[in-house]
C-alpha atoms as a PDB file:
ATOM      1  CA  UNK A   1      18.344 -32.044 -37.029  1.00  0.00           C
ATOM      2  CA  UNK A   2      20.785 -29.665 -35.935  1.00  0.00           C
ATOM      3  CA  UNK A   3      23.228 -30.643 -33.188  1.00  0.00           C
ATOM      4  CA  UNK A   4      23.651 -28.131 -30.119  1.00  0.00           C
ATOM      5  CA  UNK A   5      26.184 -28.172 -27.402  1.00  0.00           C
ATOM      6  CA  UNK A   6      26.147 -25.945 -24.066  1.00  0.00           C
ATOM      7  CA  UNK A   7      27.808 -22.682 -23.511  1.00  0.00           C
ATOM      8  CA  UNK A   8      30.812 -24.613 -21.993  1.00  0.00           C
ATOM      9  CA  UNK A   9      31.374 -26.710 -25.145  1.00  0.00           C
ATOM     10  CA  UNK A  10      29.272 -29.627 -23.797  1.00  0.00           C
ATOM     11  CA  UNK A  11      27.484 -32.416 -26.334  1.00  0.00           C
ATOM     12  CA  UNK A  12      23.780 -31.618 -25.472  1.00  0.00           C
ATOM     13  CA  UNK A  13      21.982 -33.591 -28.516  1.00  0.00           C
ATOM     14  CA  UNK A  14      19.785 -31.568 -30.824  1.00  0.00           C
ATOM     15  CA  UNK A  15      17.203 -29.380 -32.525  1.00  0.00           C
ATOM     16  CA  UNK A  16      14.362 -31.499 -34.411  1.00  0.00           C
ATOM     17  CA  UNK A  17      11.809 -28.820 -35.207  1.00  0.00           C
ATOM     18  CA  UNK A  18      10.872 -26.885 -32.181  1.00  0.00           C
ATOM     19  CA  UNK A  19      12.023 -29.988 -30.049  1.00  0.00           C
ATOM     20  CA  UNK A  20      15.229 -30.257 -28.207  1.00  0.00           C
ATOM     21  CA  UNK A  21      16.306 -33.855 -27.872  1.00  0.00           C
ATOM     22  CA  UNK A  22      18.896 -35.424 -25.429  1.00  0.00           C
ATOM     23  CA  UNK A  23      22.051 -37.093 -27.625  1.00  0.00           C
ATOM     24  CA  UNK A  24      20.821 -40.367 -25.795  1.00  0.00           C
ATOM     25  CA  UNK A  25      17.599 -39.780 -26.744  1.00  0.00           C
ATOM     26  CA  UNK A  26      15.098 -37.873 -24.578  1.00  0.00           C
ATOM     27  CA  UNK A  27      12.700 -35.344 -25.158  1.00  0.00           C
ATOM     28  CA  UNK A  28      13.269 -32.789 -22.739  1.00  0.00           C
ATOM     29  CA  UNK A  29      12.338 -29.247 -23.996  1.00  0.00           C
ATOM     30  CA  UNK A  30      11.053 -27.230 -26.674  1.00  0.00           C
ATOM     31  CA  UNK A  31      11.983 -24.125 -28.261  1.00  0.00           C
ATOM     32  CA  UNK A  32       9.499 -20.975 -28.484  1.00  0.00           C
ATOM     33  CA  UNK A  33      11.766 -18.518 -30.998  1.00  0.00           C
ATOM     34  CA  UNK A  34      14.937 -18.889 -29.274  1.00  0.00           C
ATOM     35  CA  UNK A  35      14.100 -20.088 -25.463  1.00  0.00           C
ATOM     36  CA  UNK A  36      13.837 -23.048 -24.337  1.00  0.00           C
ATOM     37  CA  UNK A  37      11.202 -23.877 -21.683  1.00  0.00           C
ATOM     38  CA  UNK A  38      10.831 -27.838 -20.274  1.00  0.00           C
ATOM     39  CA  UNK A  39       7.757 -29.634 -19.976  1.00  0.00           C
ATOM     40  CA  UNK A  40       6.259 -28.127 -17.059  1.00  0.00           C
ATOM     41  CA  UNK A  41       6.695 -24.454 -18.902  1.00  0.00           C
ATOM     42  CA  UNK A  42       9.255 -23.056 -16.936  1.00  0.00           C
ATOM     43  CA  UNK A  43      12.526 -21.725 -18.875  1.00  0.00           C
ATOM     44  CA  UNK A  44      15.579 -23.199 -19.126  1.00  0.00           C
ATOM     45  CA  UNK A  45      18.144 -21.187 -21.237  1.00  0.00           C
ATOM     46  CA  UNK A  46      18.360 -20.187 -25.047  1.00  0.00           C
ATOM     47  CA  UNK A  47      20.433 -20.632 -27.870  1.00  0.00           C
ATOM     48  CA  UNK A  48      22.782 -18.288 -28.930  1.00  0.00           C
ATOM     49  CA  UNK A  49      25.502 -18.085 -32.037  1.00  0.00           C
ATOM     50  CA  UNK A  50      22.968 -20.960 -33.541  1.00  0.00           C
ATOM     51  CA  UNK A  51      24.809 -23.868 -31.586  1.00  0.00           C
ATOM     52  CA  UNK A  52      25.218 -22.873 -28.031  1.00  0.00           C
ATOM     53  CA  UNK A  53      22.963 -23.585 -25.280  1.00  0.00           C
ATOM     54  CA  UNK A  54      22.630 -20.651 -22.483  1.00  0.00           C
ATOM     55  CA  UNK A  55      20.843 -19.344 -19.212  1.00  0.00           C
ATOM     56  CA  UNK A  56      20.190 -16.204 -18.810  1.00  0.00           C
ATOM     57  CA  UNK A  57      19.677 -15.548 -14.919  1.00  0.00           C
ATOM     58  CA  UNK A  58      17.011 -12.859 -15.012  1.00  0.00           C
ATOM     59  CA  UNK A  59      14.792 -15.225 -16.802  1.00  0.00           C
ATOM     60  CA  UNK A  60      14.389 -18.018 -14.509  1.00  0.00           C
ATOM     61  CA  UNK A  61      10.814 -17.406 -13.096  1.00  0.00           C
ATOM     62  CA  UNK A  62       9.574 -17.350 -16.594  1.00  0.00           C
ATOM     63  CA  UNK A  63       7.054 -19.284 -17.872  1.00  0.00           C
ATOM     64  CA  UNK A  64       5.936 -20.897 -21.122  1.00  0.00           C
ATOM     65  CA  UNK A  65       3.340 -23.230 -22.376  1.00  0.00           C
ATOM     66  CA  UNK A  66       3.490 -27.011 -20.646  1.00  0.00           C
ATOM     67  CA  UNK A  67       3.813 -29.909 -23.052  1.00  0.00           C
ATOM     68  CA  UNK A  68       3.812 -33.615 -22.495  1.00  0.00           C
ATOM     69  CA  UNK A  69       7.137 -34.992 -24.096  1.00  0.00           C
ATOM     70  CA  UNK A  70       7.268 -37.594 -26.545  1.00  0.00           C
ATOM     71  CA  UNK A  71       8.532 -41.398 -25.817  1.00  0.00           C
ATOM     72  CA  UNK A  72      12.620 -41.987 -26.118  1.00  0.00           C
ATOM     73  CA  UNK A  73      13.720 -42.038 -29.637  1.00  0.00           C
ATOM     74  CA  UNK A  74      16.927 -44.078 -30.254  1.00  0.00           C
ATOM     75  CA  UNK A  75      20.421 -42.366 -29.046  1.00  0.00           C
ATOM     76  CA  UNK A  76      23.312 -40.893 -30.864  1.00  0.00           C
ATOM     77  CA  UNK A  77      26.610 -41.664 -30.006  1.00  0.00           C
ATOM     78  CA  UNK A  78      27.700 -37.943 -28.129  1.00  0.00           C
ATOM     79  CA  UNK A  79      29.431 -35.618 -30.364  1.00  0.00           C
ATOM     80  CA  UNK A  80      33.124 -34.498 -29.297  1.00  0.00           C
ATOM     81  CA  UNK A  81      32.876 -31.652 -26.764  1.00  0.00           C
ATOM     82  CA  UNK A  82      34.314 -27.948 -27.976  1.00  0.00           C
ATOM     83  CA  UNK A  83      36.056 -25.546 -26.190  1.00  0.00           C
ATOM     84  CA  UNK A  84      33.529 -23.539 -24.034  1.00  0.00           C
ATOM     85  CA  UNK A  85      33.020 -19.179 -24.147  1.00  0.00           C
ATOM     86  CA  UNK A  86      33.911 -17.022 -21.878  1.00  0.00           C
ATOM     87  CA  UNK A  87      30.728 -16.526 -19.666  1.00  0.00           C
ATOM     88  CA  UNK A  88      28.484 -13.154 -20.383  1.00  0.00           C
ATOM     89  CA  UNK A  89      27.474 -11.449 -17.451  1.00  0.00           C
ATOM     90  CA  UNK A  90      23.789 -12.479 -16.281  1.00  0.00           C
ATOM     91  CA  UNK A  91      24.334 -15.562 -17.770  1.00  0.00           C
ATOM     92  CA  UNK A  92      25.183 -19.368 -16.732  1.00  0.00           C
ATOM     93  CA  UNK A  93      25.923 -22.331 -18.506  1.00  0.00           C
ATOM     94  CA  UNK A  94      22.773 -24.389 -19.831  1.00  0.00           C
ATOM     95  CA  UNK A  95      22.007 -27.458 -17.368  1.00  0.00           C
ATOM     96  CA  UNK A  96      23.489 -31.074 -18.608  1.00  0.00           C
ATOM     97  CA  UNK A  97      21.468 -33.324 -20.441  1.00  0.00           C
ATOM     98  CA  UNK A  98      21.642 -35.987 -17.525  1.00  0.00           C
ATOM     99  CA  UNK A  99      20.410 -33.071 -15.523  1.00  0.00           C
ATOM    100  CA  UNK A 100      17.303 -32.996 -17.671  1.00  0.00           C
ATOM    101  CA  UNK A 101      15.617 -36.527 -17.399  1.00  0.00           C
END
């Protein structure tokens, strides 16, 4: 389990396998290399400098393979935020895990 925050320096949750997991427990996405597509196969962002969760603009109308998420798994208490980047052109900050359910 590896715990992943958003370009901005947001608490997402975390990496368990190829799943991407809400810190409150949801499953909302899955990873295919390093994108990240929700259940209905359209992309959502990637993950960059192994922690970071990121959108890159020109990739919204992609699509990847739908998936029915799995039931709520128990919560973590939310780790602290961190500072956030400086935003790369192209590129916005990954949507909020409240965003996501």
């Amino acid at each position: 389990m590896n715990w992943l925050w958003t370009w901005g320096g947001m608490s997402f949750g975390y990496r368990d396998g190829d799943d991407l997991w809400t810190f409150d427990g949801h499953h909302v996405a899955r990873f295919d290399g390093d994108e990240i597509y929700g259940p209905d196969g359209r992309y959502l962002g990637e993950l960059m400098n192994c922690d970071r969760l990121i959108t890159h603009r020109s990739k919204r109308n992609w699509r990847g393979a739908r998936f029915r998420p799995y039931g709520r798994r128990i919560g973590y208490v939310r780790y602290v935020n961190y500072v956030g980047y400086v935003m790369y052109a192209g590129f916005e900050d990954f949507p909020p895990p409240e965003a996501l359910h």
